[in-house]
Protein backbone atom coordinates (compact mmCIF):
# COMPACT_ATOMS: atom_id res chain seq x y z
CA UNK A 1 25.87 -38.92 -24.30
CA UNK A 2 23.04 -37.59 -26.65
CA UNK A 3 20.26 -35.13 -25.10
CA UNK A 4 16.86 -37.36 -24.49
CA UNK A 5 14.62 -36.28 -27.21
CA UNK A 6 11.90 -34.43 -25.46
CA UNK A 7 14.89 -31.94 -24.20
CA UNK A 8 15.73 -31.61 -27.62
CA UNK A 9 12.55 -30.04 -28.59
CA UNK A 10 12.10 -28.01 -25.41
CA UNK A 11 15.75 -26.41 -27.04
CA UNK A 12 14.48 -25.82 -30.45
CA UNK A 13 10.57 -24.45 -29.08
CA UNK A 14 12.81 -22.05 -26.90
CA UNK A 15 15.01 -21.12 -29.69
CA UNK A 16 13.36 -21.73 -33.03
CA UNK A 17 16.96 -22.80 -34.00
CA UNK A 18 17.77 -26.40 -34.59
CA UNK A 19 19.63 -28.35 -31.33
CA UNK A 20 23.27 -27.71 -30.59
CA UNK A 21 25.47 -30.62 -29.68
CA UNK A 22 22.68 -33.39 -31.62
CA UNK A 23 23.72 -35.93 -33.59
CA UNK A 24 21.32 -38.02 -35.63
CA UNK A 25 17.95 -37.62 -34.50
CA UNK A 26 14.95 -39.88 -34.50
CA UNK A 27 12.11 -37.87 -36.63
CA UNK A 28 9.53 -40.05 -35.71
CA UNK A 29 10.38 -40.38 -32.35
CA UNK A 30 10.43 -36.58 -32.60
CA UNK A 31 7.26 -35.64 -34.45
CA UNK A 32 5.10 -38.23 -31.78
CA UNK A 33 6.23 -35.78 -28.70
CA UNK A 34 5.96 -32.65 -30.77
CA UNK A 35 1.83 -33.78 -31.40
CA UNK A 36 1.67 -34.95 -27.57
CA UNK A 37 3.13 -31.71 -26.11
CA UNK A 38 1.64 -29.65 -28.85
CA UNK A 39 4.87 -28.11 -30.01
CA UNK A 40 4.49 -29.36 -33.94
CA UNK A 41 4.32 -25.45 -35.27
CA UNK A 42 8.24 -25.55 -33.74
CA UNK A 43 9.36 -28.38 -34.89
CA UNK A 44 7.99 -27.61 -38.79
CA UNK A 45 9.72 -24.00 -38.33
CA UNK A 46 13.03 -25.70 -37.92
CA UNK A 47 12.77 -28.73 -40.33
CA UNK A 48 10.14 -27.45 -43.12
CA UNK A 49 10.79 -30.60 -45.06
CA UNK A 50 8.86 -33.02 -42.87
CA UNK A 51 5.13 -33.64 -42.05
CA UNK A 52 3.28 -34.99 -39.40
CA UNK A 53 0.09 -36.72 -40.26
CA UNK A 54 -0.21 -35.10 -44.04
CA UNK A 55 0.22 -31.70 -41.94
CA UNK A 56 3.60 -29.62 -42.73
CA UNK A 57 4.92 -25.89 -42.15
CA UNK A 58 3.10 -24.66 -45.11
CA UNK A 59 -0.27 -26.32 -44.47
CA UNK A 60 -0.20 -25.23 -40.95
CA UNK A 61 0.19 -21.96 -42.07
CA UNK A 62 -2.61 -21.58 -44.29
CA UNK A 63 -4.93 -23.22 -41.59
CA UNK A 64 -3.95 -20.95 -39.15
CA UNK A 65 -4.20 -17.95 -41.45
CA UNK A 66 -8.19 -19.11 -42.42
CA UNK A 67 -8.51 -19.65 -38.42
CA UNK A 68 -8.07 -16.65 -37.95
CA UNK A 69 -10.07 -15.10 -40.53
CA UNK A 70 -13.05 -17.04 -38.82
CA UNK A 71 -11.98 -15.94 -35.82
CA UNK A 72 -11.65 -12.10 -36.74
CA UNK A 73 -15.35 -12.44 -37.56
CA UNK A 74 -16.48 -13.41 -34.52
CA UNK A 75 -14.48 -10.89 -32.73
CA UNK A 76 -15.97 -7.96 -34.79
CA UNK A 77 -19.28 -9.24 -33.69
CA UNK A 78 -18.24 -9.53 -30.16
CA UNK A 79 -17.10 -5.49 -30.48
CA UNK A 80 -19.80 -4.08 -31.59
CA UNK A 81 -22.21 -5.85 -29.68
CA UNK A 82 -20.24 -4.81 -26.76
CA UNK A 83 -20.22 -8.41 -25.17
CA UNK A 84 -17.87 -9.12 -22.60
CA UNK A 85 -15.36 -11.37 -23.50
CA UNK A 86 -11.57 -12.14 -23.06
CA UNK A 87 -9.51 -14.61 -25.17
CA UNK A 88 -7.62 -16.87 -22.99
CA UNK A 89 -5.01 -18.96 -23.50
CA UNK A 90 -3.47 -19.25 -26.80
CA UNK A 91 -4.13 -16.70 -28.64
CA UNK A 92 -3.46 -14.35 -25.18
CA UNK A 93 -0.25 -16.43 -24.83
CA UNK A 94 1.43 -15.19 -28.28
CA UNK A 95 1.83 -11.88 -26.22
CA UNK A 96 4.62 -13.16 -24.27
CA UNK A 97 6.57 -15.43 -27.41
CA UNK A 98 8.98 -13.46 -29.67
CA UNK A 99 7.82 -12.65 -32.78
CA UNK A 100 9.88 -15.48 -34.81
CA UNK A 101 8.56 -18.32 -32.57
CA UNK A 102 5.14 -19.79 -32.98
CA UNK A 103 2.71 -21.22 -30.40
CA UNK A 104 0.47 -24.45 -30.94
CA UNK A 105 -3.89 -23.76 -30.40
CA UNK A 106 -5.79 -26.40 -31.29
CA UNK A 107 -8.97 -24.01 -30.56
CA UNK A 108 -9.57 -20.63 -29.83
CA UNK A 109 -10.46 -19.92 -25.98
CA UNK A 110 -13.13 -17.34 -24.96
CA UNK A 111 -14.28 -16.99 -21.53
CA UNK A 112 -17.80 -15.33 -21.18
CA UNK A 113 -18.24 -12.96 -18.32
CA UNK A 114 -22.18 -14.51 -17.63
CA UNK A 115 -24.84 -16.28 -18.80
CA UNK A 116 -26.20 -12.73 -20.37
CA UNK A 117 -23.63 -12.40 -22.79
CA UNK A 118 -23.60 -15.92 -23.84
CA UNK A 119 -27.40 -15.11 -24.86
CA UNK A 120 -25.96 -12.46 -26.85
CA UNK A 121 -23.56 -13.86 -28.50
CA UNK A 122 -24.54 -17.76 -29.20
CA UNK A 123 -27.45 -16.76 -31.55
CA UNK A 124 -25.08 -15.00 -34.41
CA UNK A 125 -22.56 -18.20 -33.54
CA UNK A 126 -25.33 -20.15 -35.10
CA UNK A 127 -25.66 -18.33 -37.56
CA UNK A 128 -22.44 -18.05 -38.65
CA UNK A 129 -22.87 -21.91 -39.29
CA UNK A 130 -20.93 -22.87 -36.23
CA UNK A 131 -22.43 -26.53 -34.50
CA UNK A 132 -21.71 -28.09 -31.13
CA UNK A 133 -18.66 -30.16 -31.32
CA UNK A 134 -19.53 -32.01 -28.16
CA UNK A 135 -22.18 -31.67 -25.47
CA UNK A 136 -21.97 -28.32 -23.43
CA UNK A 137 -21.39 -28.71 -19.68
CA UNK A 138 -23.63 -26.22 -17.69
CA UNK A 139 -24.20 -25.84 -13.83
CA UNK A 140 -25.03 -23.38 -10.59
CA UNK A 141 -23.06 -22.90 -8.51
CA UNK A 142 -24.45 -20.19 -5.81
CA UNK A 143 -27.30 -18.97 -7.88
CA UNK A 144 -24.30 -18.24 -11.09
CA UNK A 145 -24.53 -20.63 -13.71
CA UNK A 146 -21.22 -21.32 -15.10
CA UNK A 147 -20.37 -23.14 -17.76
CA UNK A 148 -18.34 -24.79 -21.31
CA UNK A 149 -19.25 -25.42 -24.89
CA UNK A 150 -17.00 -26.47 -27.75
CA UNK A 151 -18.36 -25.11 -31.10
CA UNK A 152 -17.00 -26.35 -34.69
CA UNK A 153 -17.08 -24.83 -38.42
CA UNK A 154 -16.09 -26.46 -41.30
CA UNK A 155 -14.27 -23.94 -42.92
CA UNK A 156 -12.87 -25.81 -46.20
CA UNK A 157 -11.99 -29.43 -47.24
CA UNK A 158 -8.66 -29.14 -45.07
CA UNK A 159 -9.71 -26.60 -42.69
CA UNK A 160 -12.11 -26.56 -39.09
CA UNK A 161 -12.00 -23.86 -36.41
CA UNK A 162 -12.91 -24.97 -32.42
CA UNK A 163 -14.20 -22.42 -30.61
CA UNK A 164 -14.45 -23.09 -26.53
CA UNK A 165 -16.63 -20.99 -24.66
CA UNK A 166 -16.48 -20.61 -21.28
CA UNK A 167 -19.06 -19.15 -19.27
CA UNK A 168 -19.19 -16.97 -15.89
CA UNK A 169 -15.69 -18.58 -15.22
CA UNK A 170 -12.74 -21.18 -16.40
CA UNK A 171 -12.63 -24.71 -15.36
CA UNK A 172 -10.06 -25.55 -13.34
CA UNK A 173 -11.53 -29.19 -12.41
CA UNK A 174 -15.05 -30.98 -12.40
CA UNK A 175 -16.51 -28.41 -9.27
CA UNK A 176 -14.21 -25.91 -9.40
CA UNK A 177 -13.70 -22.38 -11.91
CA UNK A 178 -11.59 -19.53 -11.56
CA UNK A 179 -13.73 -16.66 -11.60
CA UNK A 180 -12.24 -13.81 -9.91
CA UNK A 181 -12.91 -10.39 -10.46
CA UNK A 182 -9.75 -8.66 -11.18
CA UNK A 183 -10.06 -10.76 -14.98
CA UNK A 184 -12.37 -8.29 -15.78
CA UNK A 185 -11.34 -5.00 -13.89
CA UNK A 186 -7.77 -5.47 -15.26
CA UNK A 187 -8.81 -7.29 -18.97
CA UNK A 188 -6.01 -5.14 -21.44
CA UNK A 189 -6.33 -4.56 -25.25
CA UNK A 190 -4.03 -6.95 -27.65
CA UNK A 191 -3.18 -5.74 -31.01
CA UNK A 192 -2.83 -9.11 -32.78
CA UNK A 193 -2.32 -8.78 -36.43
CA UNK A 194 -3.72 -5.09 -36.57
CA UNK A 195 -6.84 -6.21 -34.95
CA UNK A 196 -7.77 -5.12 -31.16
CA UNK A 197 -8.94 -8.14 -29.20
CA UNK A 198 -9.25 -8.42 -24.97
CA UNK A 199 -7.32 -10.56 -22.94
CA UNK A 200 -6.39 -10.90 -19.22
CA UNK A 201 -3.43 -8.93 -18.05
CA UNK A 202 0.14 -10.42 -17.43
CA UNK A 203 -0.83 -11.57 -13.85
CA UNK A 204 -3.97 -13.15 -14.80
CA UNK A 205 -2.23 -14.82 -17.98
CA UNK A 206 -0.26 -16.71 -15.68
CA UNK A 207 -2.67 -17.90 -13.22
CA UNK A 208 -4.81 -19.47 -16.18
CA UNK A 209 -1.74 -20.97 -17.53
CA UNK A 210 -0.93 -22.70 -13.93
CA UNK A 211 -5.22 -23.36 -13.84
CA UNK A 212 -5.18 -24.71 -16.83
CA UNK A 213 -2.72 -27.67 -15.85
CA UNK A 214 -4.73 -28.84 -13.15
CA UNK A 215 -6.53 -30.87 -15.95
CA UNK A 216 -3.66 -32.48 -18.28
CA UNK A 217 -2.91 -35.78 -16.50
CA UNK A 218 0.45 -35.41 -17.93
CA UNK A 219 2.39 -32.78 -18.47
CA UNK A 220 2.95 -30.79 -21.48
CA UNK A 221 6.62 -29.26 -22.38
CA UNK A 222 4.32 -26.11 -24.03
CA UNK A 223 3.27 -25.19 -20.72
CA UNK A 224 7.06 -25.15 -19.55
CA UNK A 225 7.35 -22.85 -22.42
CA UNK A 226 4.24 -20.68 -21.83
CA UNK A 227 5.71 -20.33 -18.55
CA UNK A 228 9.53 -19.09 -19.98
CA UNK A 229 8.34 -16.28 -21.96
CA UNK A 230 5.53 -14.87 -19.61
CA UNK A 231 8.02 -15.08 -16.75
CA UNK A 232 10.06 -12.56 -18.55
CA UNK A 233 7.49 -9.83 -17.89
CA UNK A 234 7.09 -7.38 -15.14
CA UNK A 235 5.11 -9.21 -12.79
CA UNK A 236 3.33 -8.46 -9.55
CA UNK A 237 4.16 -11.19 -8.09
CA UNK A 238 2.31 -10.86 -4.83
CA UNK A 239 -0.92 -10.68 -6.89
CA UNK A 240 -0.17 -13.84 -8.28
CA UNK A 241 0.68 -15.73 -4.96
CA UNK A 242 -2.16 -14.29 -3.35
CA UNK A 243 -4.63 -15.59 -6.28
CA UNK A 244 -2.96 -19.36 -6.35
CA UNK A 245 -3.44 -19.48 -2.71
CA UNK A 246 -7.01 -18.50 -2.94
CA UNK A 247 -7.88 -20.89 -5.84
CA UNK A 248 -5.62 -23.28 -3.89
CA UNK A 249 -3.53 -24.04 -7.14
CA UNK A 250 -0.17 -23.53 -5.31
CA UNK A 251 1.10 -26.80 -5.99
CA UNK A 252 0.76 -26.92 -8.97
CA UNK A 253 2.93 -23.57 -9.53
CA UNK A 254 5.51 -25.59 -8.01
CA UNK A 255 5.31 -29.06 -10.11
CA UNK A 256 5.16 -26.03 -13.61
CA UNK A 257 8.70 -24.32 -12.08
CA UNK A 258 10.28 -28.09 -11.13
CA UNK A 259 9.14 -29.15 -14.40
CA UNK A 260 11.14 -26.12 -16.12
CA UNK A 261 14.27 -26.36 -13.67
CA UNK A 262 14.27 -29.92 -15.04
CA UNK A 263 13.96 -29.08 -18.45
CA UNK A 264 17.03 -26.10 -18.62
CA UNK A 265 19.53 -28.56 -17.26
CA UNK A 266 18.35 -31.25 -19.73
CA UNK A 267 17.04 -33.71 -17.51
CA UNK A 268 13.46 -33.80 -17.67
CA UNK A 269 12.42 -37.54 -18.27
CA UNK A 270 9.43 -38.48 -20.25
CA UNK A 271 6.60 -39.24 -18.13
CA UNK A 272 5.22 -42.59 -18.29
CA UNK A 273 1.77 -42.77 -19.77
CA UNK A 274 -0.57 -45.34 -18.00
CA UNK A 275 -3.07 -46.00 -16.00
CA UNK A 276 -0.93 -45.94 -11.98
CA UNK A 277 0.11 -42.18 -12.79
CA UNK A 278 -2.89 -41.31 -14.00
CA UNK A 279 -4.48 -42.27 -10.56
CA UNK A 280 -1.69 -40.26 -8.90
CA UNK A 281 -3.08 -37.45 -10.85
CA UNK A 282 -6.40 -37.43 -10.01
CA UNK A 283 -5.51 -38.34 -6.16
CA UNK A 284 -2.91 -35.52 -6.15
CA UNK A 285 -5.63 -32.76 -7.33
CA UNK A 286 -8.59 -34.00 -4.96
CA UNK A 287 -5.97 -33.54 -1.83
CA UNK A 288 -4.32 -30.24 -3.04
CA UNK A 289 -6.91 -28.94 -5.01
CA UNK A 290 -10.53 -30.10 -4.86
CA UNK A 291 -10.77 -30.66 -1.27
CA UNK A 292 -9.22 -27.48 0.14
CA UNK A 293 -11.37 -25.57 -2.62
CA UNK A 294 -14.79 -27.19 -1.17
CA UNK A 295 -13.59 -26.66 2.34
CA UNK A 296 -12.87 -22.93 2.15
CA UNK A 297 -16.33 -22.48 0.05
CA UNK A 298 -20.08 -22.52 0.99
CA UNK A 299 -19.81 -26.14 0.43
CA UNK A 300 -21.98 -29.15 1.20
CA UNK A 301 -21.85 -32.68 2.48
CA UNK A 302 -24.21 -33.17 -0.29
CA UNK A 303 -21.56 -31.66 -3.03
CA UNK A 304 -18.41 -33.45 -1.86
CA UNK A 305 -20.74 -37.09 -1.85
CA UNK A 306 -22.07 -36.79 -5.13
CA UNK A 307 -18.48 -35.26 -6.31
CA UNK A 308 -17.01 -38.24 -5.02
CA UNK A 309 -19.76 -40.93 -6.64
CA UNK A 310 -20.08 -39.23 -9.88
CA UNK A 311 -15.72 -39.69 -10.25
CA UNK A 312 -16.55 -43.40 -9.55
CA UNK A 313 -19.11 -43.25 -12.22
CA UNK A 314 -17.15 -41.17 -14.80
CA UNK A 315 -14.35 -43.97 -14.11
CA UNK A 316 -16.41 -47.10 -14.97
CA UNK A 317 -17.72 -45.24 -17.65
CA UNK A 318 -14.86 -44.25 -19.56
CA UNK A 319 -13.55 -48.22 -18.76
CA UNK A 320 -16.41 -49.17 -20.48
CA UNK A 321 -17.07 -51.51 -17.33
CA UNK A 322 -19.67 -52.32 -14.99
CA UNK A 323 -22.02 -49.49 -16.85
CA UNK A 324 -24.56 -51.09 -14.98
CA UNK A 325 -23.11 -49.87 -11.79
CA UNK A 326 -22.57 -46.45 -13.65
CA UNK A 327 -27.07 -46.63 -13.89
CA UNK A 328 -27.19 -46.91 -10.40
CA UNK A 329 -25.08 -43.88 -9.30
CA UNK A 330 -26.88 -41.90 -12.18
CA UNK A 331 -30.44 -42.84 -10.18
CA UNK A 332 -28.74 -42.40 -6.65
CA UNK A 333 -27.31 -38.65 -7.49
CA UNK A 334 -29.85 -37.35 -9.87
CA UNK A 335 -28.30 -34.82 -12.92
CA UNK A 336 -31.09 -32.18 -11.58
CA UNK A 337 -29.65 -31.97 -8.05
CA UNK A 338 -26.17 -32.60 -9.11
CA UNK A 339 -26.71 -29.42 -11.30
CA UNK A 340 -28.45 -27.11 -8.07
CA UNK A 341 -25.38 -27.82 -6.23
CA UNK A 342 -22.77 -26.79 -8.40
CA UNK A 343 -21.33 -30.19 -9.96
CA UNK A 344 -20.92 -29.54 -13.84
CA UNK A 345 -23.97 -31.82 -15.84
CA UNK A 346 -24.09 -32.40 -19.31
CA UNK A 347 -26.77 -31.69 -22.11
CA UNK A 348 -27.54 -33.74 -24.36
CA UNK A 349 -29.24 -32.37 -27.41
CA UNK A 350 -32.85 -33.72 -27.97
CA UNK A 351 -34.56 -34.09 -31.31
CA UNK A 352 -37.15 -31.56 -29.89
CA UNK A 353 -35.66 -28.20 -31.39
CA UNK A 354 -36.97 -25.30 -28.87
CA UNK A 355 -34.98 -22.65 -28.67
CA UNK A 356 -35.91 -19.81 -26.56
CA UNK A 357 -34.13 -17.70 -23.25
CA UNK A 358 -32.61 -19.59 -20.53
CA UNK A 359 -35.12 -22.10 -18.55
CA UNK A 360 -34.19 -25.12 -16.66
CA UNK A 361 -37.36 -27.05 -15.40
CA UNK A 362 -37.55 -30.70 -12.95
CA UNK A 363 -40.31 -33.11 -14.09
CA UNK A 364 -40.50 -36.80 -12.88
CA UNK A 365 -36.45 -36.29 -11.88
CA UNK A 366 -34.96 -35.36 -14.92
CA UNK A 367 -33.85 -32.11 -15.70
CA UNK A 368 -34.85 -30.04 -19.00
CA UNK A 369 -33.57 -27.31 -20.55
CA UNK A 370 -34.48 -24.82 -22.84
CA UNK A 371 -31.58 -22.71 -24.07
CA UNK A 372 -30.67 -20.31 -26.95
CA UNK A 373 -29.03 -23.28 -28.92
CA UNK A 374 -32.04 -25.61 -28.87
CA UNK A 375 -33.33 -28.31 -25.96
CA UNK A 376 -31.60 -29.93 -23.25
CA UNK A 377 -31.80 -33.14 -21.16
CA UNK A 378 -29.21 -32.94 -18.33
CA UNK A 379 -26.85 -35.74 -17.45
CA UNK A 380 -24.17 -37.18 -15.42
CA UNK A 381 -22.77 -39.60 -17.79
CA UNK A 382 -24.81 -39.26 -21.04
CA UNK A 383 -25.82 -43.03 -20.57
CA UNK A 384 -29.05 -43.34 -22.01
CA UNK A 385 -31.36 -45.61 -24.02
CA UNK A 386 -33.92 -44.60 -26.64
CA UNK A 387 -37.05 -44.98 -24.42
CA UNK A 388 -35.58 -42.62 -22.16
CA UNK A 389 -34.93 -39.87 -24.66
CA UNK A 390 -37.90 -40.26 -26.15
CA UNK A 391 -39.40 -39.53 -22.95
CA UNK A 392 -37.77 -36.65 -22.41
CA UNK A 393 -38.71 -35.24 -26.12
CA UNK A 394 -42.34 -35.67 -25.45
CA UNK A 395 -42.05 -33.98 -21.84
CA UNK A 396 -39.97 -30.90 -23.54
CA UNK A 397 -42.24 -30.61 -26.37
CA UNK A 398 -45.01 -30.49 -23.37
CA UNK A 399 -43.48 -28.16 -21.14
CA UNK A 400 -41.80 -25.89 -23.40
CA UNK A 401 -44.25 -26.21 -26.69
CA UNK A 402 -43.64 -26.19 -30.09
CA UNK A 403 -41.58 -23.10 -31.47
């Protein structure tokens, strides 16, 4: 009996070698999990003749070579202007792979230690010709604003670089961040291609990785990887346990280490993408998750109820259905309020270009801000018609005046 195909490529991302024991395999078959699990760098290292979507192993190469180029720059800047910064994810992850193997980034992660050194550092961004990719997510949570932006630079014809910034903390769901102190007092220097970056240390590496897949919907064999290679460290474990019971992410440590049992004795099945599990998802992280996260915080009645109505909302919104519905919850759980009590709000970019140091201002219930990358309107589900932007371009340009 032949090995299902997504335990196939768990064997080769493990081993960079190509499977033992498989007959004929199904390429395309093969290539469609490798871009849903993120494991295509593997799968080119192994079989260099084939592409996936006009992308093969030399391609790949050169983009990530540019990447990092772009990257490099941004990290010089970050030195010597002594922000505070660790790279997360990824690019921290290649720490724990051998050498031979490569790991997938479809971006390069940054988390922000506060709202300070996002001032400092956003302005050269800019300036180095980087543009939001999509509209930032800010909000305060306890007087500490936290937040997420996605910035993109066209670096050549075949070539982009994502950049996603996180700020005061990493989001682990739509209320909650992982923010805890010993990132920082612990951070450790990488030597990545004979250039010193930070990152988190071993134990914090691992608690992102676990944060992080509080937020797929399905699961990715990369993160069963991720997990393989970092496990092989020297670990403190006891740190570890301690921090997924305080950011209540203990369950899902278990569903990563089933998922890997699963996957070494070849008998991980392909979850089913559609619309039943993904409602298991989402119930399974509001019970295990959300809910014991809001309980053991300085929480609200006021956060959980508009937590609750602004799911509904993002639901019917993504559907595309009853968007008339999705008005009404916008009016019932204003973006201003929804933003004072810690629930993530969007900004939407207005045509009024004021840029200036952080200022967040309420005028007939909408919420305005003025930011280093330009002017705000905050929202819960970016549903809104012309009048009302325009509306909120004259009020900015009142309020904040011309620059």
């Amino acid at each position: 009996m032949s090995k299902p195909l997504i335990n196939v490529l768990y064997e080769i991302s493990m081993t960079g070698k190509r499977p033992s024991n498989a007959t004929e395999l199904n390429m395309k078959e093969l290539k469609e999990i490798s871009r849903r699990h993120r494991l295509k760098p593997a799968l080119f290292q192994v079989y260099q003749q084939i592409s996936i979507n006009g992308l093969d192993w030399k391609i790949y190469n050169e983009q990530e070579r540019k990447k990092w180029m772009a990257f490099k720059e941004i990290l010089r800047i970050f030195n010597r202007q002594q922000i505070d910064y660790l790279v997360i994810k990824g690019l921290a992850m290649r720490k724990f792979y051998p050498s031979q193997l490569p790991r997938q980034s479809n971006d390069f992660d940054v988390l922000l230690k506060d709202l300070r050194n996002f001032h400092k550092s956003v302005e050269f961004l800019f300036e180095l010709g980087y543009k939001l990719e999509t509209f930032p997510i800010f909000t305060n949570n306890n007087g500490k604003i936290y937040g997420m932006i996605v910035l993109e630079k066209i670096i050549d014809d075949t070539t982009n670089i994502n950049i996603e910034l996180s700020i005061g903390g990493f989001l682990l769901s739509e209320i909650t961040f992982l923010d805890d102190p010993y990132l920082w007092s612990k951070k450790q220097i990488l030597i990545h291609n004979s250039f010193e970056l930070y990152i988190p240390n071993r134990e914090m590496c691992m608690l992102l990785l676990i944060g992080e897949t509080t937020g797929n919907k399905y699961s990715r064999i990369r993160d069963a990887i991720d997990y393989n290679f970092i496990k092989k460290e020297e670990f403190n474990w006891d740190v570890v346990h301690k921090k997924l019971r305080k950011y209540h992410l203990t369950r899902q440590f278990k569903k990563l280490k089933q998922m890997v049992q699963c996957l070494d004795k070849g008998r991980y099945k392909k979850p089913k993408h559609n619309n039943f599990n993904a409602l298991l998802w989402r119930m399974e992280i509001e019970l295990f998750h959300v809910t014991p996260s809001l309980l053991s915080s300085n929480y609200t009645f006021q956060k959980m109820f508009y937590h609750i109505l602004k799911l509904f909302g993002t639901y019917f919104y993504q559907a595309d259905f009853w968007l008339s519905f999705v008005k009404k919850i916008d009016h019932l759980i204003p973006a201003n309020k929804c933003y004072q009590v810690g629930i993530p709000t969007y900004f939407i970019p207005l045509r009024v270009d004021i840029v200036g140091r952080w200022k967040l201002v309420e005028v007939e219930g909408i919420l305005l801000a003025r930011t280093p990358m330009g002017t705000f309107l905050g929202s819960n589900f970016c549903l809104h018609n012309d009048n009302e932007l325009k509306q909120a371009d004259r009020l900015a340009l009142k309020i904040f005046g011309k620059n």
